[in-house]
N, C-alpha and C. Protein backbone atom coordinates (compact mmCIF):
# COMPACT_ATOMS: atom_id res chain seq x y z
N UNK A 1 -39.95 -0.42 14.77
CA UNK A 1 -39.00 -1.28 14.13
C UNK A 1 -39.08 -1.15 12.63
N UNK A 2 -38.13 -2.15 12.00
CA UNK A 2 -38.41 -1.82 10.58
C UNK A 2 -37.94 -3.53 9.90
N UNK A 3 -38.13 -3.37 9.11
CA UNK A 3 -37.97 -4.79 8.21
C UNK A 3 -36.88 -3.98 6.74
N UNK A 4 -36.20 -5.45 6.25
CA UNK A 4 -35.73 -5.03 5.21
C UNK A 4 -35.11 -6.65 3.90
N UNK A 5 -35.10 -6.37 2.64
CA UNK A 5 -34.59 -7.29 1.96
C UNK A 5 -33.94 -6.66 0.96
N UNK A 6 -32.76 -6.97 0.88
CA UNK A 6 -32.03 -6.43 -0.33
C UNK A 6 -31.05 -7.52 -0.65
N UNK A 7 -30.63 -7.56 -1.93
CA UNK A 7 -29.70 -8.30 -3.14
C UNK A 7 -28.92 -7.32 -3.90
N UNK A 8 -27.49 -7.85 -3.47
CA UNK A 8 -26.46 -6.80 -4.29
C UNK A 8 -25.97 -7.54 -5.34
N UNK A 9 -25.92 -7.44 -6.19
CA UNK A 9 -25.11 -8.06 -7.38
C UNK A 9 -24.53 -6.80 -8.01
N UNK A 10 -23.00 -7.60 -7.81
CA UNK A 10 -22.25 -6.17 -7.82
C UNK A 10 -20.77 -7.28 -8.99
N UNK A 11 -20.31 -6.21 -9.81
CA UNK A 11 -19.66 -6.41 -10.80
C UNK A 11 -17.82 -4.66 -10.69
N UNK A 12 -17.05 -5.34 -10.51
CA UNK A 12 -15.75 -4.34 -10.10
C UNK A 12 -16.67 -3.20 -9.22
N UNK A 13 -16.46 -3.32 -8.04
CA UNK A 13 -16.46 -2.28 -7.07
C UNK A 13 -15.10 -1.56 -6.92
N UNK A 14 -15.20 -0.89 -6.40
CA UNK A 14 -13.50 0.22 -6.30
C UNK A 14 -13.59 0.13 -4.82
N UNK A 15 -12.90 -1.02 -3.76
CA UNK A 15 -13.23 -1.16 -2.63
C UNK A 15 -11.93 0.20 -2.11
N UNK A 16 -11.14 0.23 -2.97
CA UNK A 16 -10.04 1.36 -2.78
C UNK A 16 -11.55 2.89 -2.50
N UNK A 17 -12.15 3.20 -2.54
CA UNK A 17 -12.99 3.92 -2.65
C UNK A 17 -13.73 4.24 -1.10
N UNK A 18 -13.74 3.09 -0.59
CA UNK A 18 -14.07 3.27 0.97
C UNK A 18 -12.97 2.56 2.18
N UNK A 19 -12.31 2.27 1.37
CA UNK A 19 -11.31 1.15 2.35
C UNK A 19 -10.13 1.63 2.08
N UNK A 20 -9.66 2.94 2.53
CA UNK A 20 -8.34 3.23 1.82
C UNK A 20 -7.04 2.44 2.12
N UNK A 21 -6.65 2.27 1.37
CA UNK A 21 -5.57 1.18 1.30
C UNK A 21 -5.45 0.13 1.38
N UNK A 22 -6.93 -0.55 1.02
CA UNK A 22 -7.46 -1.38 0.27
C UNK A 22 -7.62 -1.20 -1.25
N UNK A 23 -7.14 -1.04 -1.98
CA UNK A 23 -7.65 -0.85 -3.51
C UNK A 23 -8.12 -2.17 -4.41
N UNK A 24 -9.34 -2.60 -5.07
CA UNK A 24 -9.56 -3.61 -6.10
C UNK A 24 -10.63 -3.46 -6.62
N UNK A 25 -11.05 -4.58 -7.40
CA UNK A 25 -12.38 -5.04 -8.04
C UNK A 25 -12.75 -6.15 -7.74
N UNK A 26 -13.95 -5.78 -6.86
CA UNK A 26 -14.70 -6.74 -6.05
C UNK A 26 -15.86 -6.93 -6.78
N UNK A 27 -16.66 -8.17 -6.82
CA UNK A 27 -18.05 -8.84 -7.30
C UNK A 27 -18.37 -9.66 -6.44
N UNK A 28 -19.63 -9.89 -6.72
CA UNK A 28 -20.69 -11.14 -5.77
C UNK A 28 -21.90 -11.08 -5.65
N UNK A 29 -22.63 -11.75 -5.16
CA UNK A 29 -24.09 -11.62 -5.01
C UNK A 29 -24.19 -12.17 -3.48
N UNK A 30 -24.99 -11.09 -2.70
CA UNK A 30 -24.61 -11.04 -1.47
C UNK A 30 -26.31 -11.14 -1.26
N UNK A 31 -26.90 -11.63 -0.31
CA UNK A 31 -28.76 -11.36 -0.02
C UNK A 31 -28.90 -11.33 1.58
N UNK A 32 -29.28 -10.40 2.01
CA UNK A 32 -29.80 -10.04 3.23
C UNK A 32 -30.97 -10.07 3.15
N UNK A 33 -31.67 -9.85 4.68
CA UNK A 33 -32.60 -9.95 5.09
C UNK A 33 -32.82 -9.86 6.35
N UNK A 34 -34.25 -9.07 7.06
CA UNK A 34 -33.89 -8.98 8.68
C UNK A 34 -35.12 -8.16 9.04
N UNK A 35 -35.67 -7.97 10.26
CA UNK A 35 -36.22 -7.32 11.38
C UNK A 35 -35.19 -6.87 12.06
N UNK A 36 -35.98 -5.13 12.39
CA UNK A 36 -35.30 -4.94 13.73
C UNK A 36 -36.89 -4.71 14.82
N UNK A 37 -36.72 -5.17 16.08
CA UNK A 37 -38.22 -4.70 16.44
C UNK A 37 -37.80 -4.73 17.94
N UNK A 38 -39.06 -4.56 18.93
CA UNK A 38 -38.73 -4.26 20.10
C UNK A 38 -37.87 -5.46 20.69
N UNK A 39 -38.52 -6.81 20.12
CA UNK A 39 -38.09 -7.68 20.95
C UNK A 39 -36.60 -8.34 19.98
N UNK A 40 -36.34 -7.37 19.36
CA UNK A 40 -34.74 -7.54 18.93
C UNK A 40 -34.20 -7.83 17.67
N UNK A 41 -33.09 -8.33 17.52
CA UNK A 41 -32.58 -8.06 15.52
C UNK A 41 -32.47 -9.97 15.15
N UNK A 42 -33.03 -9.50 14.37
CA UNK A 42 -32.85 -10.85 13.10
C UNK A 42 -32.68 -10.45 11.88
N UNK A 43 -31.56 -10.96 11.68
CA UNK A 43 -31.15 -10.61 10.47
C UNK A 43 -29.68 -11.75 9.76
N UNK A 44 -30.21 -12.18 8.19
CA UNK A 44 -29.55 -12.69 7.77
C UNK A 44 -28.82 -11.90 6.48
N UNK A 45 -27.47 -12.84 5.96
CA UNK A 45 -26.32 -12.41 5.14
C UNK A 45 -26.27 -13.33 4.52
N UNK A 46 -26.16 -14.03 3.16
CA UNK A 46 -25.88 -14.97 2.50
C UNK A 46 -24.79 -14.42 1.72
N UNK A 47 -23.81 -15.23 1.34
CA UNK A 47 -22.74 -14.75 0.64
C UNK A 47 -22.86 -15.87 -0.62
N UNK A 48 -23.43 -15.47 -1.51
CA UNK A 48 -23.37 -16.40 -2.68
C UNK A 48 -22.23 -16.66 -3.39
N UNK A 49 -21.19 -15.29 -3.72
CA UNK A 49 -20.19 -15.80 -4.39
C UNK A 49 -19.78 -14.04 -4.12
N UNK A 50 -18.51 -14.26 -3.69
CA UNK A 50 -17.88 -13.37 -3.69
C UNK A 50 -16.76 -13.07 -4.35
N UNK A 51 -15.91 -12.89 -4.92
CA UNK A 51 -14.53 -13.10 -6.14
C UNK A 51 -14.39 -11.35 -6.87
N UNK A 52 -12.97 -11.59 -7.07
CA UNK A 52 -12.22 -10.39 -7.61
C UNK A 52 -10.78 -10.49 -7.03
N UNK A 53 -10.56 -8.73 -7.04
CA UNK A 53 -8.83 -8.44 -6.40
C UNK A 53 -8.72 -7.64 -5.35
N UNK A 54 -8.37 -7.93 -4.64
CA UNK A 54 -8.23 -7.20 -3.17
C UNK A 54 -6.77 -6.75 -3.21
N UNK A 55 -5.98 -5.59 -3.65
CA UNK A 55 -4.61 -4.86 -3.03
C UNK A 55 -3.43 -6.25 -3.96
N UNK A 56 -4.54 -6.27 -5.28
CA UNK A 56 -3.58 -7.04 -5.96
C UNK A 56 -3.24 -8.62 -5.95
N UNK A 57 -4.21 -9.15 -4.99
CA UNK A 57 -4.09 -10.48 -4.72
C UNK A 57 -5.56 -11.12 -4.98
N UNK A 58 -5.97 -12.08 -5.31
CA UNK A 58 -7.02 -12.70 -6.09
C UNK A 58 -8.50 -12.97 -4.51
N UNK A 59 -9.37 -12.35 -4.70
CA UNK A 59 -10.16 -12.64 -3.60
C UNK A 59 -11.37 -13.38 -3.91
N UNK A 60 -12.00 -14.25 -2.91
CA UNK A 60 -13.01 -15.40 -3.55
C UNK A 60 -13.68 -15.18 -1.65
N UNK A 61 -14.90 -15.80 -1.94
CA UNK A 61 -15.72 -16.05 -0.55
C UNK A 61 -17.05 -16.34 -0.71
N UNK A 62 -17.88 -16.99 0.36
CA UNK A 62 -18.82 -17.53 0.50
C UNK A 62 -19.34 -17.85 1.91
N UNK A 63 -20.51 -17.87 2.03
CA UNK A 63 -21.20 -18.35 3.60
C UNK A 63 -22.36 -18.04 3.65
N UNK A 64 -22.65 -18.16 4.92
CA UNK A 64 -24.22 -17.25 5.87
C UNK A 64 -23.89 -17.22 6.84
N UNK A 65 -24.25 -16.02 7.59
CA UNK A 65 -24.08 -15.68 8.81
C UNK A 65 -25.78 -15.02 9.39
N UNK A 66 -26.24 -15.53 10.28
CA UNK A 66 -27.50 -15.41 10.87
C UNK A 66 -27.72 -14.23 12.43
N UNK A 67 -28.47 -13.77 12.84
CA UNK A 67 -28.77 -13.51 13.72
C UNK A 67 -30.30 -13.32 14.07
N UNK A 68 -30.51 -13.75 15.83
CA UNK A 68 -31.88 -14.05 15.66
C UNK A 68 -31.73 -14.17 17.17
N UNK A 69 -32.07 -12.39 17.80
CA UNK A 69 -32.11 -12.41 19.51
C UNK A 69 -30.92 -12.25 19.72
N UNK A 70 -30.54 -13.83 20.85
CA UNK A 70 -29.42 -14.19 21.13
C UNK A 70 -28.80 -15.21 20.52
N UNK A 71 -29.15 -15.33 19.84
CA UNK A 71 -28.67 -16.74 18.94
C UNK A 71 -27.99 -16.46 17.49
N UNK A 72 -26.89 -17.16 17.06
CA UNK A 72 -26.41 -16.50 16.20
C UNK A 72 -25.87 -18.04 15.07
N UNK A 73 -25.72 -18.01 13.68
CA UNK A 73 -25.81 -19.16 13.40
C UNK A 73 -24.17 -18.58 12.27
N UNK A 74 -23.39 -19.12 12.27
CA UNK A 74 -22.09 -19.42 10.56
C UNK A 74 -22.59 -20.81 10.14
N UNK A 75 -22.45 -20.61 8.63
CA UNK A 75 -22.41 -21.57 8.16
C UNK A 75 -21.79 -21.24 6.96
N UNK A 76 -20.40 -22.62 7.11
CA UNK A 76 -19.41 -22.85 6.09
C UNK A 76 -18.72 -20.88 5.33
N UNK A 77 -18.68 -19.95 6.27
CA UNK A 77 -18.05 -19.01 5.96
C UNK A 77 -16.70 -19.10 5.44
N UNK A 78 -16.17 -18.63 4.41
CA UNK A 78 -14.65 -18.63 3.86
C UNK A 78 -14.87 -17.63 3.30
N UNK A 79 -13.62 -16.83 3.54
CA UNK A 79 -12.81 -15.80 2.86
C UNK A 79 -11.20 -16.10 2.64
N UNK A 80 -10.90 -15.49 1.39
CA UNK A 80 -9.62 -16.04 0.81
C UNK A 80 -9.16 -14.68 0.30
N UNK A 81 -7.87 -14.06 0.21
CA UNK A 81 -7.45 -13.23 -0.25
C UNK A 81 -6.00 -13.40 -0.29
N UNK A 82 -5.14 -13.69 -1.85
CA UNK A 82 -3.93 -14.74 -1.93
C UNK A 82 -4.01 -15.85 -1.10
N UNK A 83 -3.06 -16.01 -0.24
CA UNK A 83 -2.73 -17.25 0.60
C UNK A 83 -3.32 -17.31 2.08
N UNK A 84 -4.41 -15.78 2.12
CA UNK A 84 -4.81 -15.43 3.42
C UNK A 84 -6.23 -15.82 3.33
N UNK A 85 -6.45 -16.24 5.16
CA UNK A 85 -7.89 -17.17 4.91
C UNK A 85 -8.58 -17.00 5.93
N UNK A 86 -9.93 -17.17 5.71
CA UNK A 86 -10.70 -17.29 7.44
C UNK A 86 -11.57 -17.88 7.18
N UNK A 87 -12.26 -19.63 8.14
CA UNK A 87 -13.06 -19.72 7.84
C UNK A 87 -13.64 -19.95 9.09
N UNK A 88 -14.97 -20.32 9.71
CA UNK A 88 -15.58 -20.45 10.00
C UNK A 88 -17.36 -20.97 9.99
N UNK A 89 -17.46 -21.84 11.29
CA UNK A 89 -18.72 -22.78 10.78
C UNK A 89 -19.29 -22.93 12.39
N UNK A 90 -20.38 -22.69 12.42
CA UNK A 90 -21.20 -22.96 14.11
C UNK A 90 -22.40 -22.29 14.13
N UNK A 91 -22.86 -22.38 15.67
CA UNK A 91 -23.75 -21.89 16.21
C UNK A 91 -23.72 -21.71 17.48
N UNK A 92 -25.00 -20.25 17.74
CA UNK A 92 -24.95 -20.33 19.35
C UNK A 92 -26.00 -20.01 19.67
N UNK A 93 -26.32 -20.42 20.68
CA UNK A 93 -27.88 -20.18 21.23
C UNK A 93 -27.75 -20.49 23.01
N UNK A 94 -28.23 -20.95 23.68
CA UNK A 94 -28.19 -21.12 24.70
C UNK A 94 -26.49 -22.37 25.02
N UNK A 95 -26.02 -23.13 24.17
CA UNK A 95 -25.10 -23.80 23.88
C UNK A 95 -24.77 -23.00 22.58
N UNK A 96 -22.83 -23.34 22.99
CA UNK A 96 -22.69 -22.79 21.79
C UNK A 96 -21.09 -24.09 20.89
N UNK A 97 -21.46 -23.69 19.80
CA UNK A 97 -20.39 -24.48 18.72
C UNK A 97 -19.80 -23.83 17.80
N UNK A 98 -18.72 -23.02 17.93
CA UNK A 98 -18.21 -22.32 16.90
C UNK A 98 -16.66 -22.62 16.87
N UNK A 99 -16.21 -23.25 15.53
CA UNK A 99 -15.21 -23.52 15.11
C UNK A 99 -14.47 -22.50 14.24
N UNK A 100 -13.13 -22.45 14.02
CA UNK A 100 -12.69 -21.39 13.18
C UNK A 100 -10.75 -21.35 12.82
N UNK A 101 -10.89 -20.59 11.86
CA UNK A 101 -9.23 -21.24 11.08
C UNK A 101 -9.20 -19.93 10.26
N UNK A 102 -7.86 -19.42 10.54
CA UNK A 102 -7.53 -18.29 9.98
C UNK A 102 -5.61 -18.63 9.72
N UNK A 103 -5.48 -17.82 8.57
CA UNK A 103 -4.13 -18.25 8.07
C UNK A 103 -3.62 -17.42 7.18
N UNK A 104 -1.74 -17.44 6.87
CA UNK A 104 -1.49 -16.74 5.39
C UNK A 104 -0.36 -17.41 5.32
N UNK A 105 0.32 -17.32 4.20
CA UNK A 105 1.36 -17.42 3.98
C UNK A 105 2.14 -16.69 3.23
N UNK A 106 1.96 -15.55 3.59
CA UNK A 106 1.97 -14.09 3.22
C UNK A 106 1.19 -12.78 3.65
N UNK A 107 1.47 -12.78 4.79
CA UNK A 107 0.83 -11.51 5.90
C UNK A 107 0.43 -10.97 4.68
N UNK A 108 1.56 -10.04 4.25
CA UNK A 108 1.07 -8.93 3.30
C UNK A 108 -0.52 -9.17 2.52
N UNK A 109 -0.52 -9.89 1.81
CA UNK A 109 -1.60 -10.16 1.50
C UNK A 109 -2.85 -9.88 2.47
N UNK A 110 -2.76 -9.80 3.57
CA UNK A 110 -4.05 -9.56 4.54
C UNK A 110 -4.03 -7.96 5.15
N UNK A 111 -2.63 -7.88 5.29
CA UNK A 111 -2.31 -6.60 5.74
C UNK A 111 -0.98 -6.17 5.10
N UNK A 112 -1.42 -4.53 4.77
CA UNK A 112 -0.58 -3.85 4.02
C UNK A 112 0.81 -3.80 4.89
N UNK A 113 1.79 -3.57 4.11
CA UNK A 113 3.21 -3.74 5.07
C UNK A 113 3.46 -4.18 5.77
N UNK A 114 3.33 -5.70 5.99
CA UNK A 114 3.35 -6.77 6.61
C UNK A 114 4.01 -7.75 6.24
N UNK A 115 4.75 -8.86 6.79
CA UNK A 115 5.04 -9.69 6.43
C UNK A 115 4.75 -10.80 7.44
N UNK A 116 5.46 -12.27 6.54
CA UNK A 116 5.06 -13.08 8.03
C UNK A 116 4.61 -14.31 7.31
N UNK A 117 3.81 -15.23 8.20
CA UNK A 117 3.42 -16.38 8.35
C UNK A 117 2.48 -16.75 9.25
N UNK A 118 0.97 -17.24 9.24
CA UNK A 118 0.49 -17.88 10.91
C UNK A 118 -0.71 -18.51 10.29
N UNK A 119 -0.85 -19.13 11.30
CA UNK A 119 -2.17 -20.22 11.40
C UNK A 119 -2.49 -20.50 12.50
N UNK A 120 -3.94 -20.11 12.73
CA UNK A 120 -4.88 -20.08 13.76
C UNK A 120 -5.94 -20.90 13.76
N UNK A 121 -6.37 -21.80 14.78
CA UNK A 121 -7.30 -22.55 14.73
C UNK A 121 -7.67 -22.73 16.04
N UNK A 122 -9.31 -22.30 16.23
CA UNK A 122 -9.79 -22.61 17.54
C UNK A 122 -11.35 -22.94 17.66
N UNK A 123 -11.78 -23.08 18.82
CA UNK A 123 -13.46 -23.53 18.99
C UNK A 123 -13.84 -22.50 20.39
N UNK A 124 -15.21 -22.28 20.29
CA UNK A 124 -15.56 -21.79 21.23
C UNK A 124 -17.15 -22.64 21.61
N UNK A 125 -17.20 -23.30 22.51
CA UNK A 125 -18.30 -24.15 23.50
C UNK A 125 -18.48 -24.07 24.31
N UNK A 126 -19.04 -24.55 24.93
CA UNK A 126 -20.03 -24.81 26.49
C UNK A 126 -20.95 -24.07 26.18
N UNK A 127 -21.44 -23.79 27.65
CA UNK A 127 -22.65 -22.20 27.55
C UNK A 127 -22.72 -21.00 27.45
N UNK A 128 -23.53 -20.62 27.00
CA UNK A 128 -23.64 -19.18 26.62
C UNK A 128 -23.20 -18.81 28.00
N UNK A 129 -23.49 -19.16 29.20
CA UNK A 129 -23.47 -18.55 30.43
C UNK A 129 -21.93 -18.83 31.24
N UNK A 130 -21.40 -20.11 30.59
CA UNK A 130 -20.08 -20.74 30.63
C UNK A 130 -19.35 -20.64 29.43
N UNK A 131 -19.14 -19.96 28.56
CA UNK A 131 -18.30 -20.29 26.37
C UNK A 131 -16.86 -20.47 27.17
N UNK A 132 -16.08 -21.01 26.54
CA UNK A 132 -15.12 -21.87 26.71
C UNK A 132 -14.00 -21.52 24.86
N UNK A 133 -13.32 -20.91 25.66
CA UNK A 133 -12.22 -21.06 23.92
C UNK A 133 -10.73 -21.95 24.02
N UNK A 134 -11.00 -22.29 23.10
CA UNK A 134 -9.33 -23.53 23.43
C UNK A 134 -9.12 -22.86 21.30
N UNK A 135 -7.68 -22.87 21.01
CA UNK A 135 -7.04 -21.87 20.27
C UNK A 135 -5.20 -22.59 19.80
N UNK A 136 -5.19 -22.22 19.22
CA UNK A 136 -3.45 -22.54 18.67
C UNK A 136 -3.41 -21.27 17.54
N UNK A 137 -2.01 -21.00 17.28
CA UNK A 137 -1.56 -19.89 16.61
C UNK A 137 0.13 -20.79 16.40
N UNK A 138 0.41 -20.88 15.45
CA UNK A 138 1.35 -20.68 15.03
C UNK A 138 2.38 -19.49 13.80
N UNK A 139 3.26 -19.22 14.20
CA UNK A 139 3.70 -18.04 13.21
C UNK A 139 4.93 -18.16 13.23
N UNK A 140 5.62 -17.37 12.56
CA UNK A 140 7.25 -17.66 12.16
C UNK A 140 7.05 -16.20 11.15
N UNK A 141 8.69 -15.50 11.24
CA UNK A 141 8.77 -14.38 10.51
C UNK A 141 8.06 -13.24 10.19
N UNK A 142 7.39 -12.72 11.26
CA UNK A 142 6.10 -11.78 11.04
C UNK A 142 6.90 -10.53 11.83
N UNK A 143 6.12 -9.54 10.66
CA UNK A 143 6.30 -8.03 11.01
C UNK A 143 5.39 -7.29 10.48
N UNK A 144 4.54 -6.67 11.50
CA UNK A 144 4.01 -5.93 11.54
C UNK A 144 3.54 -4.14 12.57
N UNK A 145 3.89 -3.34 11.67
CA UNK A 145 3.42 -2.14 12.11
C UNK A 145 4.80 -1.90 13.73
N UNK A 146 5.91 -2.04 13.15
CA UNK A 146 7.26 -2.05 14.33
C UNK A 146 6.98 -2.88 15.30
N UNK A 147 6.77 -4.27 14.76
CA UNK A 147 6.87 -5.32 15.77
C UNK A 147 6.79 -6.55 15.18
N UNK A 148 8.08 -7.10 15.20
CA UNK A 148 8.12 -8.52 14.59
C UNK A 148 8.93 -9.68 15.58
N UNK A 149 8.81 -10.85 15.22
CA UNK A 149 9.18 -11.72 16.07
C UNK A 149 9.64 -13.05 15.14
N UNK A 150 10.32 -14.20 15.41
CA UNK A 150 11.28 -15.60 14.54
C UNK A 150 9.93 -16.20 14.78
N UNK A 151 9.36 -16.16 15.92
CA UNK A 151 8.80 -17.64 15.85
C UNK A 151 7.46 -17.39 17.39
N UNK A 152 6.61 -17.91 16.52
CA UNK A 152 5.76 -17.69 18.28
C UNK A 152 4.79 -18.89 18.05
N UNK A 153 4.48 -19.58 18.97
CA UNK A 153 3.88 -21.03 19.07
C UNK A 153 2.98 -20.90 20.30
N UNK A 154 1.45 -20.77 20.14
CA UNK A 154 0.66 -20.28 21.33
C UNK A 154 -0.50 -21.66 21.56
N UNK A 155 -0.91 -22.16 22.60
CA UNK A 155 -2.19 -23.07 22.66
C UNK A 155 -2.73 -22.00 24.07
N UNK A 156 -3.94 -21.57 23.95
CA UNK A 156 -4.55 -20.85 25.01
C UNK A 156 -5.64 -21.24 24.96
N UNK A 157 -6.61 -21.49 26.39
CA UNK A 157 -7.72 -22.23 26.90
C UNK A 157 -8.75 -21.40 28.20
N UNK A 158 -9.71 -21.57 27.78
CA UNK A 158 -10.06 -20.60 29.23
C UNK A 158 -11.75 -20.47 29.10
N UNK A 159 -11.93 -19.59 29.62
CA UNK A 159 -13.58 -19.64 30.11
C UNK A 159 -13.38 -17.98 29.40
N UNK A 160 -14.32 -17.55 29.03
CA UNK A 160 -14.67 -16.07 28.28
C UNK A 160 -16.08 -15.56 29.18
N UNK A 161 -16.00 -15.42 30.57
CA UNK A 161 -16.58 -14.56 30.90
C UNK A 161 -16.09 -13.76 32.06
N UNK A 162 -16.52 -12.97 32.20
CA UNK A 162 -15.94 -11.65 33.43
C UNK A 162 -14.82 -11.66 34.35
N UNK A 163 -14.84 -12.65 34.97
CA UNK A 163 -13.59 -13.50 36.13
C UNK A 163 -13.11 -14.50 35.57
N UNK A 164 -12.76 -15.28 34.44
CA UNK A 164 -12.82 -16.30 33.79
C UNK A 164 -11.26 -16.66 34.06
N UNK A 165 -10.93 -17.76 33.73
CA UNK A 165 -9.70 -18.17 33.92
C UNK A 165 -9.37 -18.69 32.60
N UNK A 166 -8.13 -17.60 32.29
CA UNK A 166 -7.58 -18.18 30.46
C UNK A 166 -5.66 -18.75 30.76
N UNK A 167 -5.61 -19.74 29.91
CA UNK A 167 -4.32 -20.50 30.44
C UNK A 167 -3.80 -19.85 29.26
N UNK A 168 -2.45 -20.07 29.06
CA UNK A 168 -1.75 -19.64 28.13
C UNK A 168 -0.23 -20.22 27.96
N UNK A 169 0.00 -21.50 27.23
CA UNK A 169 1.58 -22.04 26.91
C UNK A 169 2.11 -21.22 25.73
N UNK A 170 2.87 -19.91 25.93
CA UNK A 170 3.63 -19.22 24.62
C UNK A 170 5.22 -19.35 24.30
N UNK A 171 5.52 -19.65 23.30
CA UNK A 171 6.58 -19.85 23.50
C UNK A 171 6.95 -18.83 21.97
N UNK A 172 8.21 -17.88 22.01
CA UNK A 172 8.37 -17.13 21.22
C UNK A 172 9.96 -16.96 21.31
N UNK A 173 10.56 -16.37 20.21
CA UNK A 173 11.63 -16.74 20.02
C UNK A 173 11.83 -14.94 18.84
N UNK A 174 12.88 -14.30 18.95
CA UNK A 174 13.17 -13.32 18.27
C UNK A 174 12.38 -12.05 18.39
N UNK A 175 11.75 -11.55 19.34
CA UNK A 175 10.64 -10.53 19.24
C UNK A 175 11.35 -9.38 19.61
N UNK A 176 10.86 -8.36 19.03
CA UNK A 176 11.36 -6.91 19.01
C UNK A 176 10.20 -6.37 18.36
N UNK A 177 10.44 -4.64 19.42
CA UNK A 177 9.10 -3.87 19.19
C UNK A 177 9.73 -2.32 18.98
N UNK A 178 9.26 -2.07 17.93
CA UNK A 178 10.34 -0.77 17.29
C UNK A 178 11.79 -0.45 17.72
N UNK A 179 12.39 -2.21 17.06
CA UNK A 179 13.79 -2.16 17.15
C UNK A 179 14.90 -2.10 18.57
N UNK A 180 13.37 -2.88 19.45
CA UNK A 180 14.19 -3.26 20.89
C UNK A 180 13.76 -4.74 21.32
N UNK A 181 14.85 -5.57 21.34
CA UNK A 181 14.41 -6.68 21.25
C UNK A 181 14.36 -6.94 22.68
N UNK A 182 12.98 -8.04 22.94
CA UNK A 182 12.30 -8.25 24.51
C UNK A 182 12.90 -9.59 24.36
């Protein structure tokens, strides 16, 4: 196995540099830390401050994200890039609690040649042996990659394992997929 600790403090990165078509100047102070060994990975991420420009739109973030076995810990994660967002906050271990909210109001901003609108918000609980996701999505005016749609309004619920049973109320309105509307 091996062990490790490192601290990036980083000032304009050229994320255009590994992320093509991503281009900006990224900063933050980021601190890891971790084992890997027989009896498995632990390893933490602290996001102290993350901020700059992501593809022209203003980017900011912060959190921790843990791992340890089977157990995995968020805490207070956000990422922001313009009007686009993700956050997330939980834990899991033998029970699990993970909450989460993702959004734009301006696709583009998250994804290149995109347009659009949505907001996502869901939880995932019960047991590790039972996890359970209940979810909403709302969107209006989105196009992406030859497929856009007026309006799509989703609540989906279900069990997340192997045979699991996931429900799904969708209701969508205007959809077309490279200019054939379903």
């Amino acid at each position: 196995g091996f062990t490790w600790r490192a601290e990036l403090d980083a000032e304009q990165l050229d994320s255009g540099r590994w992320l093509s078509g991503w281009p900006g100047k990224i900063g933050g102070l980021l601190q890891t830390e971790g084992t890997w060994a027989a009896d498995g990975l632990k390893a933490d991420l602290k996001i102290e401050s993350l901020q700059g420009e992501l593809r022209g739109f203003p980017l900011v973030g912060s959190g921790e994200i843990g791992l340890d076995g089977k157990s995995f810990r968020v805490d207070a994660l956000q990422l922001q890039s313009g009007t686009s967002y993700l956050r997330a906050d939980g834990h899991g271990n033998s029970e699990l609690a993970l909450t989460f909210q993702a959004g734009s109001d301006d696709l583009a901003s998250l994804v290149p040649e995109s347009s659009g609108v949505f907001q996502l918000q869901g939880t995932v609980n019960g047991s590790r042996k039972q996890p359970r996701l209940a979810m909403t999505f709302h969107g209006s005016e989105i196009n992406l990659d030859g497929f856009s749609l007026q309006s799509l309004q989703a609540v989906v619920a279900g069990d997340l394992i192997g045979a699991g049973n996931i429900g799904a109320d969708v209701l969508a309105d205007g959809v077309e997929v490279r200019g054939e509307r379903i």
